[in-house]
PDB file of N, CA and C in Angstrom:
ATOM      1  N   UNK A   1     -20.616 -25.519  -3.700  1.00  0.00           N
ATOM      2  CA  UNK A   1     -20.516 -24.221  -3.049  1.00  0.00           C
ATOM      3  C   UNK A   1     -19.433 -24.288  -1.965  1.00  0.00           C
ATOM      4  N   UNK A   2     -18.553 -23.411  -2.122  1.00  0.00           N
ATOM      5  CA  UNK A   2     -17.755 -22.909  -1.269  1.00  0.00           C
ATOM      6  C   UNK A   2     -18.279 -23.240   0.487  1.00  0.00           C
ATOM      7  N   UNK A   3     -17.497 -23.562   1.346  1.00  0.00           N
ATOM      8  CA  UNK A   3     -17.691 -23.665   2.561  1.00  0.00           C
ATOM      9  C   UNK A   3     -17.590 -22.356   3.528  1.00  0.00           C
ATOM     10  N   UNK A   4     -18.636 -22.020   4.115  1.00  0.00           N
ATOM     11  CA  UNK A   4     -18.250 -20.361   5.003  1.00  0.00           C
ATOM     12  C   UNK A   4     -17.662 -20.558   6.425  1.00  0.00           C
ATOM     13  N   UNK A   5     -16.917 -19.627   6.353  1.00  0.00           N
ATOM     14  CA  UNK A   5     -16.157 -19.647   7.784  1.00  0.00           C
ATOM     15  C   UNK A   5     -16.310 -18.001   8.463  1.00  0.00           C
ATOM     16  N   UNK A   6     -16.776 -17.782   9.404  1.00  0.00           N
ATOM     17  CA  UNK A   6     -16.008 -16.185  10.042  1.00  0.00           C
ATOM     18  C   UNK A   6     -15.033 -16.195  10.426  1.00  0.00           C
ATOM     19  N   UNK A   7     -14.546 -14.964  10.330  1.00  0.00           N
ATOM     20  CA  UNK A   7     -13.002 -14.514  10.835  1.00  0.00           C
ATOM     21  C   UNK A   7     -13.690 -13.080  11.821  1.00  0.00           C
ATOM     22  N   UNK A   8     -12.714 -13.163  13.340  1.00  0.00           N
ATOM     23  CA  UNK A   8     -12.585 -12.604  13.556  1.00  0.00           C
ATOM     24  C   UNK A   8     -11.110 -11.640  13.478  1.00  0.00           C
ATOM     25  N   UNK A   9     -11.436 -10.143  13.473  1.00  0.00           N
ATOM     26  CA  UNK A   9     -10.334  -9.275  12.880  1.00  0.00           C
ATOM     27  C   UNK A   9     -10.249  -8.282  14.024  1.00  0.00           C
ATOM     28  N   UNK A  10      -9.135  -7.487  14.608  1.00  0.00           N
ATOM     29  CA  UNK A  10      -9.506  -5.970  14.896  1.00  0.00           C
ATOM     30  C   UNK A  10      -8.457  -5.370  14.263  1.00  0.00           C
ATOM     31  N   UNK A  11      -9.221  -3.945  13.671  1.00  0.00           N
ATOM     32  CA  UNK A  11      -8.557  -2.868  12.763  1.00  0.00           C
ATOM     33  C   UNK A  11      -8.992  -1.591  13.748  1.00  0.00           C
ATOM     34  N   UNK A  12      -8.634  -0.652  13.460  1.00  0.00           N
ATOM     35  CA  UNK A  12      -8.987   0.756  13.979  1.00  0.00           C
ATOM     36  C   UNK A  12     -10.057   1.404  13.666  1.00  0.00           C
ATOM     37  N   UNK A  13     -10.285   2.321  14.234  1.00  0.00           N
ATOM     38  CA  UNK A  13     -11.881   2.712  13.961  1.00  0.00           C
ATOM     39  C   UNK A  13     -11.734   3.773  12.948  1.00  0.00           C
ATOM     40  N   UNK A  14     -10.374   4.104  12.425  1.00  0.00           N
ATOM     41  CA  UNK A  14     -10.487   5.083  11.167  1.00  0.00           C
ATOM     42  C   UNK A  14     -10.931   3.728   9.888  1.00  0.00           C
ATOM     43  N   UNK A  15     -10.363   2.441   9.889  1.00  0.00           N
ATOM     44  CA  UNK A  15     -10.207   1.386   8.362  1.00  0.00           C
ATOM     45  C   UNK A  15     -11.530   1.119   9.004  1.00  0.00           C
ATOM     46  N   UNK A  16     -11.899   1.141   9.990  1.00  0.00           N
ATOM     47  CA  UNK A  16     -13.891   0.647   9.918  1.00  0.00           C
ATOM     48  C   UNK A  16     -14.361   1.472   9.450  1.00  0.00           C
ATOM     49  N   UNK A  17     -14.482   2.770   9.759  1.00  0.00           N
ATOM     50  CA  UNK A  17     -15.488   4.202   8.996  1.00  0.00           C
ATOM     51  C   UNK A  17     -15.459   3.627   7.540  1.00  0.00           C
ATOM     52  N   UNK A  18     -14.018   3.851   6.829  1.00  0.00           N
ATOM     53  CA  UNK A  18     -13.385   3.919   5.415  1.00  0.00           C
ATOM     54  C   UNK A  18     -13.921   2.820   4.960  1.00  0.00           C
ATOM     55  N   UNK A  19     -14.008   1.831   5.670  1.00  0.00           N
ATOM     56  CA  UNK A  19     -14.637   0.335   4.770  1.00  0.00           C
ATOM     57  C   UNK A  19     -16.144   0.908   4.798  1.00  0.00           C
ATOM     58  N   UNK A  20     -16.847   0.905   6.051  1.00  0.00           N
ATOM     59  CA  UNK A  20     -17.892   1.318   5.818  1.00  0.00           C
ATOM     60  C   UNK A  20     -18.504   2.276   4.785  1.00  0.00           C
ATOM     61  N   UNK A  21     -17.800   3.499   4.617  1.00  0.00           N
ATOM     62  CA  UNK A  21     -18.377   4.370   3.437  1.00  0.00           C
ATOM     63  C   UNK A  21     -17.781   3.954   2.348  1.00  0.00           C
ATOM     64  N   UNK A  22     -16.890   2.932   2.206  1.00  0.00           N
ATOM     65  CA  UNK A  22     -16.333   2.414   0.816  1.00  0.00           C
ATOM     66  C   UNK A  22     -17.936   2.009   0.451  1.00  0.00           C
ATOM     67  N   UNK A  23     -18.318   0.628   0.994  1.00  0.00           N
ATOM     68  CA  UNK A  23     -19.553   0.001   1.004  1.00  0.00           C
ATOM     69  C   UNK A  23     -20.436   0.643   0.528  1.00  0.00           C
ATOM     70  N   UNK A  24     -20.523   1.546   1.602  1.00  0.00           N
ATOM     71  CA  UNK A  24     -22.495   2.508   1.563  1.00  0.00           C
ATOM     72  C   UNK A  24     -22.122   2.913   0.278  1.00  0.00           C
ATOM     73  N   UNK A  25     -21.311   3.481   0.069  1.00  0.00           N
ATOM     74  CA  UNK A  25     -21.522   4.073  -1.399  1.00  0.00           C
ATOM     75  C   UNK A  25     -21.638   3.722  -2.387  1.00  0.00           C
ATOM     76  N   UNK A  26     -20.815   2.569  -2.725  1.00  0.00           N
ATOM     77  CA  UNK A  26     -20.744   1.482  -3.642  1.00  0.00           C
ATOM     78  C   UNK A  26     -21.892   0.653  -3.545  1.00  0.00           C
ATOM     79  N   UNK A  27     -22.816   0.556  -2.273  1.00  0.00           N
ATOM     80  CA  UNK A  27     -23.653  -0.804  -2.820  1.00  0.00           C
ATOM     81  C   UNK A  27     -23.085  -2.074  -2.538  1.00  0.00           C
ATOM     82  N   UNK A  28     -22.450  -2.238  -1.517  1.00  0.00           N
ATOM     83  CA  UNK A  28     -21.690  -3.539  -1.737  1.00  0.00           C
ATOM     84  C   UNK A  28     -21.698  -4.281  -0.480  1.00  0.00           C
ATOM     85  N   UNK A  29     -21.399  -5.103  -0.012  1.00  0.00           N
ATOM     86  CA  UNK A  29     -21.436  -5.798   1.070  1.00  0.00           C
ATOM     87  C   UNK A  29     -19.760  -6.147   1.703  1.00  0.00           C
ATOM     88  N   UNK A  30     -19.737  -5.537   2.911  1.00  0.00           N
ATOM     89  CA  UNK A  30     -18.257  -5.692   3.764  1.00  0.00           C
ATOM     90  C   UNK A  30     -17.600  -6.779   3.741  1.00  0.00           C
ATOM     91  N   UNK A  31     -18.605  -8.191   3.865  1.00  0.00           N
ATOM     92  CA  UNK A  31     -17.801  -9.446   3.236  1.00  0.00           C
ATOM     93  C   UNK A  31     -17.056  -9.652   2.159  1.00  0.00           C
ATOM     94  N   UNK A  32     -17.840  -9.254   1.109  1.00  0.00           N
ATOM     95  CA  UNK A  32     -17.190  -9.575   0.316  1.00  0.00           C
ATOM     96  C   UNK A  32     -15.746  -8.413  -0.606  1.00  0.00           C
ATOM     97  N   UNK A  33     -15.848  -7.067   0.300  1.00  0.00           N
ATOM     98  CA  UNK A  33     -14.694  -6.254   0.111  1.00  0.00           C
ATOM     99  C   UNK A  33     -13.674  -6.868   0.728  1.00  0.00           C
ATOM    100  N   UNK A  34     -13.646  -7.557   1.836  1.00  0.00           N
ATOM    101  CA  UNK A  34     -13.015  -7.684   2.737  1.00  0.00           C
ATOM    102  C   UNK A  34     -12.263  -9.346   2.137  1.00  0.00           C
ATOM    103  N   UNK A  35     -13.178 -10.273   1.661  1.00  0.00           N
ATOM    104  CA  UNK A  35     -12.410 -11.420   0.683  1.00  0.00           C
ATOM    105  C   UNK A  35     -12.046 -11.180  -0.055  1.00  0.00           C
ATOM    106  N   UNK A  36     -12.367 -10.256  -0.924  1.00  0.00           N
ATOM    107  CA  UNK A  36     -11.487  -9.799  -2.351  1.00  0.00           C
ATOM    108  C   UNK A  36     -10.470  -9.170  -2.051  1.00  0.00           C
ATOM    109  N   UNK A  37      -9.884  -8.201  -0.769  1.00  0.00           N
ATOM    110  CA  UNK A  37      -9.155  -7.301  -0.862  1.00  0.00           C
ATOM    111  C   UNK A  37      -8.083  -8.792  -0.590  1.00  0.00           C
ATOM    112  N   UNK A  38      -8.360  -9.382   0.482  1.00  0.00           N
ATOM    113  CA  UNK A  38      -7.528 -10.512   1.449  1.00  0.00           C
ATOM    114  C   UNK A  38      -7.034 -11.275   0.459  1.00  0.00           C
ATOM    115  N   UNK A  39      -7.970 -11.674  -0.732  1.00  0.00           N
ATOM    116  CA  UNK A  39      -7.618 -12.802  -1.725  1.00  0.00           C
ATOM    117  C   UNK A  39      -6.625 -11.732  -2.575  1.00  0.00           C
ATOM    118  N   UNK A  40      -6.879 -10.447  -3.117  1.00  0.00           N
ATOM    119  CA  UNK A  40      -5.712  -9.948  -3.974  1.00  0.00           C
ATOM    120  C   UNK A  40      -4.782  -9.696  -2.630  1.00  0.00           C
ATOM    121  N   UNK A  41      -4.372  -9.619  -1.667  1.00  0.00           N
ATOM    122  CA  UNK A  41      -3.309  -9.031  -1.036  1.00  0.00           C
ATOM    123  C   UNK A  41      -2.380 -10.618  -0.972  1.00  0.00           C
ATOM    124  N   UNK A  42      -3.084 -11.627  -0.792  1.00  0.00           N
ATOM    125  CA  UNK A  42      -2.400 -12.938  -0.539  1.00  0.00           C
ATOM    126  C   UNK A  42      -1.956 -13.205  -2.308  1.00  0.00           C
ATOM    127  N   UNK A  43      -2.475 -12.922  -3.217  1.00  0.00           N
ATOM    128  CA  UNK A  43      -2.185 -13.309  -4.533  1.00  0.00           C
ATOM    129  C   UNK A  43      -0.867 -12.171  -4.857  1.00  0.00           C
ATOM    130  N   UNK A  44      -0.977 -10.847  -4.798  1.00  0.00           N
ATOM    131  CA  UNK A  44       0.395 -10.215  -4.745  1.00  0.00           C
ATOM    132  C   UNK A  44       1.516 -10.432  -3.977  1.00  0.00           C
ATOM    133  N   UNK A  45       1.598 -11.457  -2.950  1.00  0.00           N
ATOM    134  CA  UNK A  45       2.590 -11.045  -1.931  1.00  0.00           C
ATOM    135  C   UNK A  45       2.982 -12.700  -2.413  1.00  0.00           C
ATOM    136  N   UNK A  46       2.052 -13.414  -3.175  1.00  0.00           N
ATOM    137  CA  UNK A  46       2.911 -14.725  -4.064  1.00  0.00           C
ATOM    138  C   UNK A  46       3.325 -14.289  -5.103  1.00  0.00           C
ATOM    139  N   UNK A  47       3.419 -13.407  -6.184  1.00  0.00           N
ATOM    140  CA  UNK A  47       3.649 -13.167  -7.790  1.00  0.00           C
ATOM    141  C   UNK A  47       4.757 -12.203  -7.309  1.00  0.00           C
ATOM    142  N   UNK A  48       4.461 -11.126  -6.524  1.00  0.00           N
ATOM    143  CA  UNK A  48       5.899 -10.178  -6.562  1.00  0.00           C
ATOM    144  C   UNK A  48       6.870 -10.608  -5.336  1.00  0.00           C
ATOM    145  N   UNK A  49       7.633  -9.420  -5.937  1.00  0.00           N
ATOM    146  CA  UNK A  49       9.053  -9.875  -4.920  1.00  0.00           C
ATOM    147  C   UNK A  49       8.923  -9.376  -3.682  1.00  0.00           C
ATOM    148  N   UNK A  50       9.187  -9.448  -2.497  1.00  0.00           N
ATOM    149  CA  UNK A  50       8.876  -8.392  -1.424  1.00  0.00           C
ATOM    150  C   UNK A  50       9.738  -7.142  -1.326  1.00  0.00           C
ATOM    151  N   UNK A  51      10.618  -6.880  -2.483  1.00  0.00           N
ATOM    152  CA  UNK A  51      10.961  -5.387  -2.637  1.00  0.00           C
ATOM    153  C   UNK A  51       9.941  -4.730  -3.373  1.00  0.00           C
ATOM    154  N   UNK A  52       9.180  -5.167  -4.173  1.00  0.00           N
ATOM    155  CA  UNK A  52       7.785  -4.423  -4.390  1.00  0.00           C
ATOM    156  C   UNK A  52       6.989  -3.989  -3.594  1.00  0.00           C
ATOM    157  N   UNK A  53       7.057  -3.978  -1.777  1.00  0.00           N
ATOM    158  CA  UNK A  53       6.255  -3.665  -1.269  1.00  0.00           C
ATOM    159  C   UNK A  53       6.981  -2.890  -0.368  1.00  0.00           C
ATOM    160  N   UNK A  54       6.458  -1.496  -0.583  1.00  0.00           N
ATOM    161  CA  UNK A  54       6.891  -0.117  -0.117  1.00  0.00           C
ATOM    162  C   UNK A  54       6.525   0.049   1.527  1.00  0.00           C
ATOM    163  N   UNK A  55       7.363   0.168   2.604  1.00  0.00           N
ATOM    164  CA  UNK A  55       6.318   0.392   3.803  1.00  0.00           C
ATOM    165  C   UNK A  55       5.645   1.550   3.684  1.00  0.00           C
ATOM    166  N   UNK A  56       4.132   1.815   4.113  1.00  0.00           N
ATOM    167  CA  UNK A  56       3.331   2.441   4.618  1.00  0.00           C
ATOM    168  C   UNK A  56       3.457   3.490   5.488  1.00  0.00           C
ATOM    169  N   UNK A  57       4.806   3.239   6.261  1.00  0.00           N
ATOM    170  CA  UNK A  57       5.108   4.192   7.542  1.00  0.00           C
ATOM    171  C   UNK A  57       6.799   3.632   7.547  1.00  0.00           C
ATOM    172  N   UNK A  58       7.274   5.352   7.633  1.00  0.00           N
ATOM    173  CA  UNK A  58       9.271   5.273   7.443  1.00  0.00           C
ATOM    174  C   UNK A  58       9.330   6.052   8.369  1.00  0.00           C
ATOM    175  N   UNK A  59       9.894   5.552   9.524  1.00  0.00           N
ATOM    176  CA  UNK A  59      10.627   5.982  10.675  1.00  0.00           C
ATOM    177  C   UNK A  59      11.826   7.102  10.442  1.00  0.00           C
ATOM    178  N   UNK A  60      11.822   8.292  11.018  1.00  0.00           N
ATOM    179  CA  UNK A  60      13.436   8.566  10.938  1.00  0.00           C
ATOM    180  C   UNK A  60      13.774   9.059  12.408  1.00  0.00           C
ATOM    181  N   UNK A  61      15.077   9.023  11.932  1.00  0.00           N
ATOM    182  CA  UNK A  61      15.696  10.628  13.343  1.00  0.00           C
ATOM    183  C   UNK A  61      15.408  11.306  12.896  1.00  0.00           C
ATOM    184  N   UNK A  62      15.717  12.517  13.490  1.00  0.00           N
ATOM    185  CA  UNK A  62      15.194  14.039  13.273  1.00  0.00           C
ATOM    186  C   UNK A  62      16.755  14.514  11.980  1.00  0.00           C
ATOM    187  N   UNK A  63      17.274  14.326  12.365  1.00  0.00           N
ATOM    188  CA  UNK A  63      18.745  14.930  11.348  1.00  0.00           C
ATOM    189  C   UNK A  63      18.735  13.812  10.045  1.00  0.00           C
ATOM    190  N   UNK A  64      17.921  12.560   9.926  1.00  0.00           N
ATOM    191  CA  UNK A  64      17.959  11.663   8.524  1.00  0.00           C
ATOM    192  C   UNK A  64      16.899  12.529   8.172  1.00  0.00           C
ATOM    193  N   UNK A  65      15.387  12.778   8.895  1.00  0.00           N
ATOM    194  CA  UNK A  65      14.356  13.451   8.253  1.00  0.00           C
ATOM    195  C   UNK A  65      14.840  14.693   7.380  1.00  0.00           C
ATOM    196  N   UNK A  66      15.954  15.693   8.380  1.00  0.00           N
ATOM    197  CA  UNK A  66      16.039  16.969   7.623  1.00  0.00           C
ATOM    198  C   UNK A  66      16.763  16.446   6.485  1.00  0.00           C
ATOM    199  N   UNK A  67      17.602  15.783   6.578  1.00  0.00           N
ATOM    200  CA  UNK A  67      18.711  15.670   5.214  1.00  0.00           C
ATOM    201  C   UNK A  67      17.067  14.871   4.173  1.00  0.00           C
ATOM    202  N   UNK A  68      16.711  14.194   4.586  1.00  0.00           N
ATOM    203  CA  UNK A  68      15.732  13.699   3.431  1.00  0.00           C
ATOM    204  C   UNK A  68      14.656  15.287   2.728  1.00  0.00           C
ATOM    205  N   UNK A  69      14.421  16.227   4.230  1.00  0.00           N
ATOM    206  CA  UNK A  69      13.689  17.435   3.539  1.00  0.00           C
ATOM    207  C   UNK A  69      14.574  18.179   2.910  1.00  0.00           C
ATOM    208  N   UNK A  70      15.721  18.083   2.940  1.00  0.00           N
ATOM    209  CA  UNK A  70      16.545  18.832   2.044  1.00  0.00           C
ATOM    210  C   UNK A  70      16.819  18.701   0.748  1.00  0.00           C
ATOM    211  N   UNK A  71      16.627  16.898   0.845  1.00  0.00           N
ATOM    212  CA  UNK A  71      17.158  16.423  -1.059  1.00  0.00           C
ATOM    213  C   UNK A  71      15.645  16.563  -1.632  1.00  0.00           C
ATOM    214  N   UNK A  72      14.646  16.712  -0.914  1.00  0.00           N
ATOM    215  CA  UNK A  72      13.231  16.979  -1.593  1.00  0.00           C
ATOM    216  C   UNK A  72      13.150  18.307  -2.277  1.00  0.00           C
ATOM    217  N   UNK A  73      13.863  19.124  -1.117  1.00  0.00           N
ATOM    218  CA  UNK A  73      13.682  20.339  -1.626  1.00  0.00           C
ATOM    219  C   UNK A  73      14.594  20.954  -2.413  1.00  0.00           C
ATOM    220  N   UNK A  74      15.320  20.275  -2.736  1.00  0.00           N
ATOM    221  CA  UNK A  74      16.392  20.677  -4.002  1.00  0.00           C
ATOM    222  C   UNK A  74      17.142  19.269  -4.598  1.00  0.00           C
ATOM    223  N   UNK A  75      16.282  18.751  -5.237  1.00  0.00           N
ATOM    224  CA  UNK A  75      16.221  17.569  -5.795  1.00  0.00           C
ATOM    225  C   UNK A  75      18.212  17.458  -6.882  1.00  0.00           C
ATOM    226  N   UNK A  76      18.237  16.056  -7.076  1.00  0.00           N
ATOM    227  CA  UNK A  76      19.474  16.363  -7.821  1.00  0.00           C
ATOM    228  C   UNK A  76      19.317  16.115  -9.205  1.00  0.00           C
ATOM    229  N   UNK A  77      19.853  16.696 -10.219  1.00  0.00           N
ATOM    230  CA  UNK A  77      19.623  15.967 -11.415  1.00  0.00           C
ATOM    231  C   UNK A  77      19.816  14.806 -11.306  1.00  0.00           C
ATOM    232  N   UNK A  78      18.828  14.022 -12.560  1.00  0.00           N
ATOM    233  CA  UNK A  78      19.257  12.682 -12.725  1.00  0.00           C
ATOM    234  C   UNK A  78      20.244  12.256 -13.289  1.00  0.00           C
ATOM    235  N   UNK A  79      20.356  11.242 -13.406  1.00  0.00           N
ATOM    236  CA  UNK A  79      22.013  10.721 -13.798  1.00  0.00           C
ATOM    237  C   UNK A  79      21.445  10.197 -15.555  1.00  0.00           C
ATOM    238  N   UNK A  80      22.640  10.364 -16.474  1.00  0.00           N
ATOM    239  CA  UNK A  80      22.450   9.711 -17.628  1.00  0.00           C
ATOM    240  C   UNK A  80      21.603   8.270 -17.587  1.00  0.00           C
ATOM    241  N   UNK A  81      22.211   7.260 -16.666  1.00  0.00           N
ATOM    242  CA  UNK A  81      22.203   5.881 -16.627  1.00  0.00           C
ATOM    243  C   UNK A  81      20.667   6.467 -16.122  1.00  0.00           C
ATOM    244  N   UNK A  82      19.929   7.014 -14.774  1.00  0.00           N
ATOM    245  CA  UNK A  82      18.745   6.669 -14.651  1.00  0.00           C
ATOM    246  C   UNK A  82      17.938   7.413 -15.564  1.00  0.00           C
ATOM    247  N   UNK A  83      18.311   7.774 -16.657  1.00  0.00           N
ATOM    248  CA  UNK A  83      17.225   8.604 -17.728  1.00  0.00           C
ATOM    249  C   UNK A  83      16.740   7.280 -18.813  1.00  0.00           C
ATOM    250  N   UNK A  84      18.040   6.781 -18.596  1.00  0.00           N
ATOM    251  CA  UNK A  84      17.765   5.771 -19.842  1.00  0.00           C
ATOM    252  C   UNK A  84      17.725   4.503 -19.416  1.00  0.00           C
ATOM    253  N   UNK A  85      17.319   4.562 -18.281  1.00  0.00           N
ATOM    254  CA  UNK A  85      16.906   3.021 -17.256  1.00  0.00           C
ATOM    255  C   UNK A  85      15.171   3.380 -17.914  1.00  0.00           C
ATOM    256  N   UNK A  86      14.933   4.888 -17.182  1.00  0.00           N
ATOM    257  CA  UNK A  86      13.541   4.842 -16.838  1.00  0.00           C
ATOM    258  C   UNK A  86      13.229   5.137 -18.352  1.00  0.00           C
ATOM    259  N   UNK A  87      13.967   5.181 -19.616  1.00  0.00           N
ATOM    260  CA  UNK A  87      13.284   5.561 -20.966  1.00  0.00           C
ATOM    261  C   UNK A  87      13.387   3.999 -21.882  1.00  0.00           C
ATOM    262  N   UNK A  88      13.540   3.091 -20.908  1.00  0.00           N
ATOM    263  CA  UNK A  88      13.570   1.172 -21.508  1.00  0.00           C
ATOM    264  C   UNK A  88      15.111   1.176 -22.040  1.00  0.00           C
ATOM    265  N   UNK A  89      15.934   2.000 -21.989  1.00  0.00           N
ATOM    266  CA  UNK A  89      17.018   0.939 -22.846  1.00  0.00           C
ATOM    267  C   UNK A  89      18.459   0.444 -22.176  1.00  0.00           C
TER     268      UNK A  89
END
């Protein structure tokens, strides 16, 4: 048998609620969400590249934000090359 250790952690009190009703609902116990999530987050961040991992939170200025709400809101066609990137060939 595996050897037990605690960890102490602090997260915010919104990822405590969210774990918590993950749990209650599921039936499950916080330990062991909390080793499985830790064991897949340490197993992805060995197998992929770290351009696979998107940040969570993108900073801008105010004039990069608008130019970014602008290409949202009138998107450009795609290009030949990315039709047939994203169709495998």
């Amino acid at each position: 048998m595996a050897q037990e250790t605690q960890l102490s952690v602090t997260v915010s009190g919104a990822t405590r609620d969210k774990l918590d009703r993950f749990t209650t609902n599921r039936g499950l116990k916080k330990n062991y969400v909390v080793e499985q999530a830790l064991l897949f987050f340490m197993e992805a961040r060995r197998e992929w590249p770290d351009e696979a991992f998107i940040p969570s939170r993108i900073v801008l200025r105010n004039a990069e934000f608008d130019r970014v709400a602008r290409m949202i809101a009138k998107p450009r066609k795609p290009t030949r090359a990315l039709v047939e990137l994203m169709r495998g060939r």
